[in-house]
PDB file of N, CA and C in Angstrom:
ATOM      1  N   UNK A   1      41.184 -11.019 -35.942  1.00  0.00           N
ATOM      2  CA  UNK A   1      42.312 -10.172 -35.623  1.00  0.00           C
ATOM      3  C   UNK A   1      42.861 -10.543 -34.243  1.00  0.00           C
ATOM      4  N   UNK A   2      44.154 -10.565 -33.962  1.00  0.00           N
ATOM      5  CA  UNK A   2      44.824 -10.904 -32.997  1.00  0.00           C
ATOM      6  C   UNK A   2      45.457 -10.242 -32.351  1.00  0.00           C
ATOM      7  N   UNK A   3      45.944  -9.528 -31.074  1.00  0.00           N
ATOM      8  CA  UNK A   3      46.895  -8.389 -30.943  1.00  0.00           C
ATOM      9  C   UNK A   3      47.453  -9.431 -29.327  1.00  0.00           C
ATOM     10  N   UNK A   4      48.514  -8.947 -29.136  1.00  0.00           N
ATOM     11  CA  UNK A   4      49.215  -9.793 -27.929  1.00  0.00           C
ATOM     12  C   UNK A   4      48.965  -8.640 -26.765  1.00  0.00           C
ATOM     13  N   UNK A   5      48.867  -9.407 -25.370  1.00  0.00           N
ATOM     14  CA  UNK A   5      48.552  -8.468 -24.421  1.00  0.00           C
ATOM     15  C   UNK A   5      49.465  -7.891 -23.642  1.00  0.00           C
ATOM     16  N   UNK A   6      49.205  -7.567 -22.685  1.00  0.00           N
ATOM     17  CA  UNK A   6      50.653  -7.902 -21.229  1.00  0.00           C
ATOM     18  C   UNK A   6      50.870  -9.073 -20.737  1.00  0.00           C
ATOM     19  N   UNK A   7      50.222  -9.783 -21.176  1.00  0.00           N
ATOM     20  CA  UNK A   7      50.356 -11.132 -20.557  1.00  0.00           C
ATOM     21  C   UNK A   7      50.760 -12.406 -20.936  1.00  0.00           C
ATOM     22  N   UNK A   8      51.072 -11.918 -22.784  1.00  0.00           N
ATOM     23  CA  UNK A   8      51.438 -13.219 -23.480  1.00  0.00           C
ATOM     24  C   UNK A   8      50.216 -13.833 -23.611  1.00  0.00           C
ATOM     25  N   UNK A   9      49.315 -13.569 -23.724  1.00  0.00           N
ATOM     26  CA  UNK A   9      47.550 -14.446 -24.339  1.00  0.00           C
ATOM     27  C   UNK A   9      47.267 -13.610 -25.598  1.00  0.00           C
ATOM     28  N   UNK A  10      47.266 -14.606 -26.506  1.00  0.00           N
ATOM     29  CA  UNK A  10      46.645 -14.411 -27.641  1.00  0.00           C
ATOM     30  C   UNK A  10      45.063 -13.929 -27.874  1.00  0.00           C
ATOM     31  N   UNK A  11      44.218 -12.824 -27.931  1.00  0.00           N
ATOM     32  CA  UNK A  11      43.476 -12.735 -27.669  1.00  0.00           C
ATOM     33  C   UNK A  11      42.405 -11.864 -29.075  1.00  0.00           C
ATOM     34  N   UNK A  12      41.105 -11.473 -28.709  1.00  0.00           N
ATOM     35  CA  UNK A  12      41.003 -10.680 -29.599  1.00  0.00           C
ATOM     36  C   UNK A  12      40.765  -9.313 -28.977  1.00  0.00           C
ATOM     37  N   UNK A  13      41.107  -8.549 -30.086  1.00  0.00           N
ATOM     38  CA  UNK A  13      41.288  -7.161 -29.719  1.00  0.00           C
ATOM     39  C   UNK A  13      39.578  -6.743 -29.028  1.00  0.00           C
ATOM     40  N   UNK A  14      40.212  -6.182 -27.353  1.00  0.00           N
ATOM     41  CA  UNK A  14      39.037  -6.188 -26.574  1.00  0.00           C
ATOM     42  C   UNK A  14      39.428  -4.465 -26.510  1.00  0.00           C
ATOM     43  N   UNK A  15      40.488  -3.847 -26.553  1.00  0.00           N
ATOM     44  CA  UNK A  15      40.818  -2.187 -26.348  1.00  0.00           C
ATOM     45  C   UNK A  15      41.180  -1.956 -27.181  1.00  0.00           C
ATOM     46  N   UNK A  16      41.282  -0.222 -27.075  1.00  0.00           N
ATOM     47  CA  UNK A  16      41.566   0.545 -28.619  1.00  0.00           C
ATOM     48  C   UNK A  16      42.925   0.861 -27.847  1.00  0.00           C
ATOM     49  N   UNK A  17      43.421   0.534 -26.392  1.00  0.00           N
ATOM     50  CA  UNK A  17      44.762   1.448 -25.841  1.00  0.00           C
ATOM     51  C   UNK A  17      45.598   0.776 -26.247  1.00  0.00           C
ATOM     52  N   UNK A  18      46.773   1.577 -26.852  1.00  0.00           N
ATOM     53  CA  UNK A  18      47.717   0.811 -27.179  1.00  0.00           C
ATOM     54  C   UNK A  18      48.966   0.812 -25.823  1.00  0.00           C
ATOM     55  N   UNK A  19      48.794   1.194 -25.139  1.00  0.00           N
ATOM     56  CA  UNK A  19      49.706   1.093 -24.119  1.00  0.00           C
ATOM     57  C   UNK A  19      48.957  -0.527 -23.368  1.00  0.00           C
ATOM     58  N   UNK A  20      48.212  -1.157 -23.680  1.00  0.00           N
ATOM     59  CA  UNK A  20      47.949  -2.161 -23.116  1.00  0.00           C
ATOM     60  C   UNK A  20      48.124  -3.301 -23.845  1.00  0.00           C
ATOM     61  N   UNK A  21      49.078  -3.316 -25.393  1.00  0.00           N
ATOM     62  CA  UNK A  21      48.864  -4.133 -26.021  1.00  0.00           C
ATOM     63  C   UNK A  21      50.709  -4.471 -25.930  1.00  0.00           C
ATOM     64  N   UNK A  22      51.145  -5.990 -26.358  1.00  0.00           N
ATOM     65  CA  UNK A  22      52.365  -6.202 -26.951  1.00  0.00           C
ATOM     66  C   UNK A  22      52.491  -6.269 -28.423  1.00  0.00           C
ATOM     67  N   UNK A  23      53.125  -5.259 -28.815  1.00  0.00           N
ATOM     68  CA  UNK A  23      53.910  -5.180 -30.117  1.00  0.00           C
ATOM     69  C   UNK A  23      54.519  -6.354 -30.398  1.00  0.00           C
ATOM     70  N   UNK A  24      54.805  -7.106 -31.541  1.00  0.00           N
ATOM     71  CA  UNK A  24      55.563  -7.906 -32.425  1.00  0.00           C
ATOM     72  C   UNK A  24      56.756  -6.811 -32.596  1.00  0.00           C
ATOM     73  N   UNK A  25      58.041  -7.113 -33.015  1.00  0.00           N
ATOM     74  CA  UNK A  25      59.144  -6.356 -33.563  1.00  0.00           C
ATOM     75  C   UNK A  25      59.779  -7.190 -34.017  1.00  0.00           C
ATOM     76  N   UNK A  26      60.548  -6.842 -35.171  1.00  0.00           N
ATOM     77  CA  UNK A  26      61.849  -7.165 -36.340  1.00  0.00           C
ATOM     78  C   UNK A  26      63.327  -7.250 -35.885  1.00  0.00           C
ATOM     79  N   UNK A  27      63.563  -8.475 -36.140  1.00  0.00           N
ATOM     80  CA  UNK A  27      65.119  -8.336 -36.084  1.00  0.00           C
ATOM     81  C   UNK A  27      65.682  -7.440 -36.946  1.00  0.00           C
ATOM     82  N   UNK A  28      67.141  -7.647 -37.302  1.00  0.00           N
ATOM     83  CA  UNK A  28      67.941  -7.179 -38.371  1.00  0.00           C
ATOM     84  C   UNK A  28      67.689  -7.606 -39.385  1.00  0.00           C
ATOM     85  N   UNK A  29      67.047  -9.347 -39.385  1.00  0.00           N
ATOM     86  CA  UNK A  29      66.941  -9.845 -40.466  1.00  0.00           C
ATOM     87  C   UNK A  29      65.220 -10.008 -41.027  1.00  0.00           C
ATOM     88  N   UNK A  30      64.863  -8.908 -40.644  1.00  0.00           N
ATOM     89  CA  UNK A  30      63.301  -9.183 -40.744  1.00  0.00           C
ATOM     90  C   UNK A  30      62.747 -10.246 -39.935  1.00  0.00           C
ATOM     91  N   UNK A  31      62.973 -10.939 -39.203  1.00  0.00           N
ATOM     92  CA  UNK A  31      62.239 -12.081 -38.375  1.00  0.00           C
ATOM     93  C   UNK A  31      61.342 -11.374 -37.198  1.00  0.00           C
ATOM     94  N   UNK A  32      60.084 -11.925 -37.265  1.00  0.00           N
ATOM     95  CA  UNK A  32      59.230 -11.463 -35.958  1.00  0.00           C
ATOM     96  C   UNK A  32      59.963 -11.773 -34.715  1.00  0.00           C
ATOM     97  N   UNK A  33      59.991 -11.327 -33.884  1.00  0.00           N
ATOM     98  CA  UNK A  33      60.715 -11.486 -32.337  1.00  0.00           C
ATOM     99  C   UNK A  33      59.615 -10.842 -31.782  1.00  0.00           C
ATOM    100  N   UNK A  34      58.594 -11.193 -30.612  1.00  0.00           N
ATOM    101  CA  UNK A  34      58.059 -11.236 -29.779  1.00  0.00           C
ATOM    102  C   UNK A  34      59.181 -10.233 -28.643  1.00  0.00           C
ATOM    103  N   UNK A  35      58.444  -9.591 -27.762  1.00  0.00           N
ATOM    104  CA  UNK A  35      58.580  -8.576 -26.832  1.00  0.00           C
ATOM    105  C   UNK A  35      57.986  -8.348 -26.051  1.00  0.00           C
ATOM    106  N   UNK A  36      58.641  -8.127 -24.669  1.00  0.00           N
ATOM    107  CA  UNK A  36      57.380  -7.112 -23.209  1.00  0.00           C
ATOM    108  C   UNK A  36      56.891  -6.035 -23.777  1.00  0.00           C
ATOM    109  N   UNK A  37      56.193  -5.433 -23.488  1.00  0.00           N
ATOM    110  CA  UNK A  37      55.758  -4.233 -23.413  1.00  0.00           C
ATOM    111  C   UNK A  37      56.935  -2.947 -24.131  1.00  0.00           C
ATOM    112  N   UNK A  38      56.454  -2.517 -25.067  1.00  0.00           N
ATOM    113  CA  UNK A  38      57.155  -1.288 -25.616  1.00  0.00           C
ATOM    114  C   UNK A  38      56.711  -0.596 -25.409  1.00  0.00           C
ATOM    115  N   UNK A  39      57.302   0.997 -25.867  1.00  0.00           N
ATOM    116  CA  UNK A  39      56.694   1.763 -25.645  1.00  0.00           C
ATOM    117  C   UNK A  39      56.598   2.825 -27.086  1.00  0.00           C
ATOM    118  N   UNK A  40      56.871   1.972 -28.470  1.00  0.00           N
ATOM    119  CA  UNK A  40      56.681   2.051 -29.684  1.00  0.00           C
ATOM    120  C   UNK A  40      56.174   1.247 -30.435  1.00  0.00           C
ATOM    121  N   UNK A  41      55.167   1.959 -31.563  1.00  0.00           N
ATOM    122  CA  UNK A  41      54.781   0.581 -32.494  1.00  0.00           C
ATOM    123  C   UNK A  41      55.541   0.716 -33.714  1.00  0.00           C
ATOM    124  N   UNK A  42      55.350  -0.933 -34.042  1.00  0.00           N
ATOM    125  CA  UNK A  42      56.102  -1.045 -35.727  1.00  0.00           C
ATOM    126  C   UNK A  42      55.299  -1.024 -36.714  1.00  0.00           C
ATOM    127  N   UNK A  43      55.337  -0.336 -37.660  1.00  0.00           N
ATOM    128  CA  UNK A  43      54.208   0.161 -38.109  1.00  0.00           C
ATOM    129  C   UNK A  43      55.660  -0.055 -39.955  1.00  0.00           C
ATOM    130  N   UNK A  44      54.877  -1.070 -41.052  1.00  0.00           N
ATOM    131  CA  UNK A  44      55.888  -1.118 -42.117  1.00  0.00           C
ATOM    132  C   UNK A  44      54.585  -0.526 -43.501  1.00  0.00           C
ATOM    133  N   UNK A  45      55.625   0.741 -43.422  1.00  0.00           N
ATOM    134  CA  UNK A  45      55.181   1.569 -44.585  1.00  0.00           C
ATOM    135  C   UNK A  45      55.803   1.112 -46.028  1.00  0.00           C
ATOM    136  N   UNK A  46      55.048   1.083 -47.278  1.00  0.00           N
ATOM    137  CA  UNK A  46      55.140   0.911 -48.072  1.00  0.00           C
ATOM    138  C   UNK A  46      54.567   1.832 -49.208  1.00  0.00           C
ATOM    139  N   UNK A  47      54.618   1.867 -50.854  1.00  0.00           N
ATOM    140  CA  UNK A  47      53.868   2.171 -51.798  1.00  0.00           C
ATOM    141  C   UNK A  47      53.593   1.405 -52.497  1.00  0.00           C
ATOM    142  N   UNK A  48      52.411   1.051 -52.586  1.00  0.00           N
ATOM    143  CA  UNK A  48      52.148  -0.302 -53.926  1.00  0.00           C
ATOM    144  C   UNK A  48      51.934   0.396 -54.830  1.00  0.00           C
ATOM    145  N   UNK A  49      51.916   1.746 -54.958  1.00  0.00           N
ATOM    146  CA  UNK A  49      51.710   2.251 -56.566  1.00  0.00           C
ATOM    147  C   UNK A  49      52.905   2.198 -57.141  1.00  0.00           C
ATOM    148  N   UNK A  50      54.069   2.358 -56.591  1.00  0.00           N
ATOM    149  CA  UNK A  50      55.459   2.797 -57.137  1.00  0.00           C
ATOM    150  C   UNK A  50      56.400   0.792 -56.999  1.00  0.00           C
ATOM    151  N   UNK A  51      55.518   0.479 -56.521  1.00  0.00           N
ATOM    152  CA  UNK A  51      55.946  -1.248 -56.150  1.00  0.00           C
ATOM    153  C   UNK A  51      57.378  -0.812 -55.351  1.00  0.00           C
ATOM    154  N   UNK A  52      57.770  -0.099 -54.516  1.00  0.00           N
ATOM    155  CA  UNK A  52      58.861   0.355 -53.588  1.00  0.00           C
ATOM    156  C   UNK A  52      59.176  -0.793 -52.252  1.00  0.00           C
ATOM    157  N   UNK A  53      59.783  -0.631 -52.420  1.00  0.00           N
ATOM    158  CA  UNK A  53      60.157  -1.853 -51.066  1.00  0.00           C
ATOM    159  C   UNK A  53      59.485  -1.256 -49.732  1.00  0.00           C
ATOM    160  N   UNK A  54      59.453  -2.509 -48.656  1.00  0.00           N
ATOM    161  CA  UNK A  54      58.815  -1.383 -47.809  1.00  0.00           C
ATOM    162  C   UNK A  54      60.244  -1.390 -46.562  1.00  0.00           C
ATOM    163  N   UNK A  55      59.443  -0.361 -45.418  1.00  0.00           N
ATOM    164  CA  UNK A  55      60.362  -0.156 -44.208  1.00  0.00           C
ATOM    165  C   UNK A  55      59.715  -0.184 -43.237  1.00  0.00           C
ATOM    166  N   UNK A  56      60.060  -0.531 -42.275  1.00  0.00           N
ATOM    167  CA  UNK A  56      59.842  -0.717 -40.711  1.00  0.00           C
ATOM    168  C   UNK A  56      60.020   0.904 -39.724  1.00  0.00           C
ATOM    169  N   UNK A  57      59.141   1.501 -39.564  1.00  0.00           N
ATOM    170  CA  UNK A  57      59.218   2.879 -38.703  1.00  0.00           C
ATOM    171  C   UNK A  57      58.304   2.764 -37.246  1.00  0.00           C
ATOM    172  N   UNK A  58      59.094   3.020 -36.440  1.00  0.00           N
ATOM    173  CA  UNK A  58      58.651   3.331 -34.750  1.00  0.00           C
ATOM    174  C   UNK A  58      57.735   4.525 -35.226  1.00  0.00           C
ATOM    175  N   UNK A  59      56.522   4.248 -34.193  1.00  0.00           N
ATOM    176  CA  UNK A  59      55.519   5.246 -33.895  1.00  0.00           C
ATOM    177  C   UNK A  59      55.272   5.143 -32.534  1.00  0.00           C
ATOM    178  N   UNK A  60      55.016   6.794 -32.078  1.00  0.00           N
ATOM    179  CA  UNK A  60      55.168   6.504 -30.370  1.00  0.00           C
ATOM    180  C   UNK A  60      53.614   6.590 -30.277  1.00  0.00           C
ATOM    181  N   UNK A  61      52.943   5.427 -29.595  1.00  0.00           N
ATOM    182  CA  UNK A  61      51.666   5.545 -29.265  1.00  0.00           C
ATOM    183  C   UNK A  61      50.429   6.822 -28.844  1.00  0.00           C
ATOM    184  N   UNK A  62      51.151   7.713 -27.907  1.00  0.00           N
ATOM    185  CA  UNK A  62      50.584   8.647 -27.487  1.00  0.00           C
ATOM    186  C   UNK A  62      50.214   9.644 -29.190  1.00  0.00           C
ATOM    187  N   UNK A  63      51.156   9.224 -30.189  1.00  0.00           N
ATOM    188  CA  UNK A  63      50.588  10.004 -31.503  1.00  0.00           C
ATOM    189  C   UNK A  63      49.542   9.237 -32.133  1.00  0.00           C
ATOM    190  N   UNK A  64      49.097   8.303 -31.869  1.00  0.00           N
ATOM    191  CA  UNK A  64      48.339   7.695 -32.551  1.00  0.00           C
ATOM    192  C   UNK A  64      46.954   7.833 -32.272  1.00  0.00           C
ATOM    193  N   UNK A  65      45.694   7.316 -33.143  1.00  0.00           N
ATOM    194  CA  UNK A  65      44.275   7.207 -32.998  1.00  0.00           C
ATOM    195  C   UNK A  65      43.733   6.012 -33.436  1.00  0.00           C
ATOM    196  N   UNK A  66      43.950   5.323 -32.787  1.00  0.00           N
ATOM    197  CA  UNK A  66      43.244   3.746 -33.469  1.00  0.00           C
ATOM    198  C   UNK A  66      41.708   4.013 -32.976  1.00  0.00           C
ATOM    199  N   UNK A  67      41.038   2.939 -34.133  1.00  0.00           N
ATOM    200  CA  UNK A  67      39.591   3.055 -34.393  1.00  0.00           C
ATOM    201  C   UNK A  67      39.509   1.809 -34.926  1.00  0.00           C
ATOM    202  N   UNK A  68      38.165   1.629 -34.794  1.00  0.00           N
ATOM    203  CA  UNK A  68      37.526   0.137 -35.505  1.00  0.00           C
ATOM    204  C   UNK A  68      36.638   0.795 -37.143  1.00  0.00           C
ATOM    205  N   UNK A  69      36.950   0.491 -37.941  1.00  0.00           N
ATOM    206  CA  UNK A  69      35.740   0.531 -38.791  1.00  0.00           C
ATOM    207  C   UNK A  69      34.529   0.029 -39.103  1.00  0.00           C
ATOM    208  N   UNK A  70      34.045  -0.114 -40.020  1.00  0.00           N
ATOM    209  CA  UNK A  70      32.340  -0.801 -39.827  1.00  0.00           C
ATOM    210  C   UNK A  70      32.790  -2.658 -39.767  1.00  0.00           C
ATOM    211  N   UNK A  71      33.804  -2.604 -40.250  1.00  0.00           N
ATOM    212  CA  UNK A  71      33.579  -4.380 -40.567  1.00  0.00           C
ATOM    213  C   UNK A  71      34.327  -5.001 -39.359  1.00  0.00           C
ATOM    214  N   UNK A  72      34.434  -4.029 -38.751  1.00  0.00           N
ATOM    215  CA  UNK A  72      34.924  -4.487 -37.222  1.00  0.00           C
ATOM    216  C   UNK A  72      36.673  -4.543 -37.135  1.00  0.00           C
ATOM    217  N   UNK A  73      37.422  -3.758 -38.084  1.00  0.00           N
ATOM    218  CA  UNK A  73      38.961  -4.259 -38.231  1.00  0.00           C
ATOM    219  C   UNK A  73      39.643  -3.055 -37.588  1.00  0.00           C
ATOM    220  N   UNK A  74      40.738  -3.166 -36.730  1.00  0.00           N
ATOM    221  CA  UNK A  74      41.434  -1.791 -36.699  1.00  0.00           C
ATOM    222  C   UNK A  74      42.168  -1.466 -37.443  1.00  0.00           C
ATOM    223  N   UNK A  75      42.277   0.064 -37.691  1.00  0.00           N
ATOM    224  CA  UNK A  75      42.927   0.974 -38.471  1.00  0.00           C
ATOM    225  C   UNK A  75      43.543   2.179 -37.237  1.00  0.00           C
ATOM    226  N   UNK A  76      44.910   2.597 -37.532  1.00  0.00           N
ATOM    227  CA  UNK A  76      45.494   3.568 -36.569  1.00  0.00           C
ATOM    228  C   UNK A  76      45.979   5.135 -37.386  1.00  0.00           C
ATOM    229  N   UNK A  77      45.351   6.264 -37.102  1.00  0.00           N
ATOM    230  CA  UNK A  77      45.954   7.321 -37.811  1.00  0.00           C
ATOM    231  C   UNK A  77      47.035   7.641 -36.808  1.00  0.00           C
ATOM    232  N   UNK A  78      48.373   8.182 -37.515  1.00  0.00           N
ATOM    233  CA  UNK A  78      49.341   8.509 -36.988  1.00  0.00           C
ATOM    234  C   UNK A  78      50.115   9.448 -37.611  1.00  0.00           C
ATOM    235  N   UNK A  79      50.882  10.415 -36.895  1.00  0.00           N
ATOM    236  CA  UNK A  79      51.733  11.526 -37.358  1.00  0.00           C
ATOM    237  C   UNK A  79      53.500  10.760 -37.089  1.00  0.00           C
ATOM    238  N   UNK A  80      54.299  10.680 -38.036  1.00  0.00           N
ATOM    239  CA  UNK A  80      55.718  10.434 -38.208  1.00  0.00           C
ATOM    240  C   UNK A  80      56.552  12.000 -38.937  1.00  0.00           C
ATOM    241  N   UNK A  81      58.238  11.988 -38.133  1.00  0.00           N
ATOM    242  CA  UNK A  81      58.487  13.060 -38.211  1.00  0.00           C
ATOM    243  C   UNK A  81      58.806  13.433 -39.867  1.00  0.00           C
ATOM    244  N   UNK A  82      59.336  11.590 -40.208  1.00  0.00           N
ATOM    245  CA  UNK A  82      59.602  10.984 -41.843  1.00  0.00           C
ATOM    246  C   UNK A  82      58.537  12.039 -42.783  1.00  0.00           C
ATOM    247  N   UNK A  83      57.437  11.706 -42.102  1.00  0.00           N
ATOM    248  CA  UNK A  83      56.302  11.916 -43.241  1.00  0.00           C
ATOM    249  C   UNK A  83      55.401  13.551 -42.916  1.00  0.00           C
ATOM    250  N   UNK A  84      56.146  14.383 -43.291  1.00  0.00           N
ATOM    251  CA  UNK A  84      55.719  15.798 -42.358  1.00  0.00           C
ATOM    252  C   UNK A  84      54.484  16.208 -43.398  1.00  0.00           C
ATOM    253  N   UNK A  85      53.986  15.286 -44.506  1.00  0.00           N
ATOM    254  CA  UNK A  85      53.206  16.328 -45.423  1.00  0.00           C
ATOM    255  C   UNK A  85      51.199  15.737 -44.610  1.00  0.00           C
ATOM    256  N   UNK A  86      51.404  14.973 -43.457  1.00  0.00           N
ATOM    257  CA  UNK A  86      50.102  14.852 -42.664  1.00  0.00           C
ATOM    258  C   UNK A  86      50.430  13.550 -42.143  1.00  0.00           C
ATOM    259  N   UNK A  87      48.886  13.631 -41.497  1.00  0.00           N
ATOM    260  CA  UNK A  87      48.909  12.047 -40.748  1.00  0.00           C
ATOM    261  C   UNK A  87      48.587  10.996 -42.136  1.00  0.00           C
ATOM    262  N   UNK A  88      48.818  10.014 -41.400  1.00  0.00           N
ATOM    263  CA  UNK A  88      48.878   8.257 -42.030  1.00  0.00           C
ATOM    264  C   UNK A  88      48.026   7.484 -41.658  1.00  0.00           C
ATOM    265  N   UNK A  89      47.109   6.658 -42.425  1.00  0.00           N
ATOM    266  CA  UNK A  89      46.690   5.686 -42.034  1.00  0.00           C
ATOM    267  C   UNK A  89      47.389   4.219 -41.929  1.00  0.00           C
ATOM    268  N   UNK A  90      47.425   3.250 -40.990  1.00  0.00           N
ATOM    269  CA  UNK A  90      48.080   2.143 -40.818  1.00  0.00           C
ATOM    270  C   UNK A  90      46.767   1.015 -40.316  1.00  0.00           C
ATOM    271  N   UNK A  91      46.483  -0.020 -41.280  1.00  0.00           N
ATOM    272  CA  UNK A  91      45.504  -1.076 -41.239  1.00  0.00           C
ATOM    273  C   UNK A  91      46.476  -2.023 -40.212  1.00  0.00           C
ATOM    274  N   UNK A  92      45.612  -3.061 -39.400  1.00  0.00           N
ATOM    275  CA  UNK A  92      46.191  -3.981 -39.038  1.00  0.00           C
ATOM    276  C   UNK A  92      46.093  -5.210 -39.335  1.00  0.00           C
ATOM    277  N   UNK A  93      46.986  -6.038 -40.252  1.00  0.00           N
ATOM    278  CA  UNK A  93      46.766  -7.248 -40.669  1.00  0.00           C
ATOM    279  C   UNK A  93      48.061  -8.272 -40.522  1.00  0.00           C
ATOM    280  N   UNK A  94      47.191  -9.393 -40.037  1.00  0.00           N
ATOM    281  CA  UNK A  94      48.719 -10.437 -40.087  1.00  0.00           C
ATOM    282  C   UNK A  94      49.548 -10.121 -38.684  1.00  0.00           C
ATOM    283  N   UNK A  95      48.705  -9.767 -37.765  1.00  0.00           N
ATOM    284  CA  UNK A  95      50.071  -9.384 -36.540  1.00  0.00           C
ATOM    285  C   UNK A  95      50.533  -7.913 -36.865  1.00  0.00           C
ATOM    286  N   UNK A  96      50.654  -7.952 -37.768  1.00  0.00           N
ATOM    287  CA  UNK A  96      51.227  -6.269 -37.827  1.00  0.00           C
ATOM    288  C   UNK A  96      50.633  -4.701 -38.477  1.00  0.00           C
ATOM    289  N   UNK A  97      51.221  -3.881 -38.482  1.00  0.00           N
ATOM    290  CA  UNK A  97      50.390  -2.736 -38.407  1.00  0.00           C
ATOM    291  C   UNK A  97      50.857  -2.520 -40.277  1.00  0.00           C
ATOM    292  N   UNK A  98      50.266  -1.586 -41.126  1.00  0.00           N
ATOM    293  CA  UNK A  98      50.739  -1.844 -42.941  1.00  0.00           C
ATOM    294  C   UNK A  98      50.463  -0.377 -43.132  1.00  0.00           C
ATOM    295  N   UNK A  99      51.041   0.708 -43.757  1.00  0.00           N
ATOM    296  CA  UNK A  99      50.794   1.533 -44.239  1.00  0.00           C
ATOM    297  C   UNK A  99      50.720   1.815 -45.438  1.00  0.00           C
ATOM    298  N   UNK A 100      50.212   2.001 -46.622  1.00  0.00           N
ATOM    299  CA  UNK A 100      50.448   2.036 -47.958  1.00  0.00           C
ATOM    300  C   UNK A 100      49.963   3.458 -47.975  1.00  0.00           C
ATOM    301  N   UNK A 101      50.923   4.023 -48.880  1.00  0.00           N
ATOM    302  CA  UNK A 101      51.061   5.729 -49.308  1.00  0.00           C
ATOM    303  C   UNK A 101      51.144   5.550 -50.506  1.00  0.00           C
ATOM    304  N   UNK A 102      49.988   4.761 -51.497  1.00  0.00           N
ATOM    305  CA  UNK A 102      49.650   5.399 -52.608  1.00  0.00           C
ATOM    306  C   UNK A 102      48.864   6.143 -52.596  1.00  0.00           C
TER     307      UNK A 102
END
């Protein structure tokens, strides 16, 4: 797993803070674009039960709870205003954060 720092070093995930990490973000046209320091994550929710396209939603860090699980990977629970029926889980894979709401 890879997460970008403040510093532009590719590294492995050494903190759970996300205020210490650089976000990846989306153009218009879906293309990764690299960034300083935000102060939101991109977090692309989907349903693979309904095969639904997915979308790209800002999450403001201070809502979030990232954790490691046993196999050592992070996972982030988060509250969005979109999704008022609870919090979300969001895996991190590939550079980016994945939510699936089946």
């Amino acid at each position: 797993m890879k997460l970008y720092y403040k510093h532009n070093k590719e590294s492995e995930l050494a903190t759970t803070n996300p205020t210490d990490w650089i976000y990846p973000t989306r153009d218009s046209q879906d293309r990764l674009i690299e960034q300083g320091p935000v102060n939101m994550i991109e977090v692309c929710v989907f349903n693979s039960g309904w095969r639904s396209g997915n979308r790209w939603i800002q999450v403001d860090p201070a809502q979030t709870e990232i954790k490691m699980d046993y196999m050592g990977k992070p996972y982030m629970i988060f509250e969005h205003s979109e999704f008022p029926l609870g919090p979300l889980e969001a895996k991190f894979q590939d550079n980016n954060w994945y939510c699936d709401l089946d």
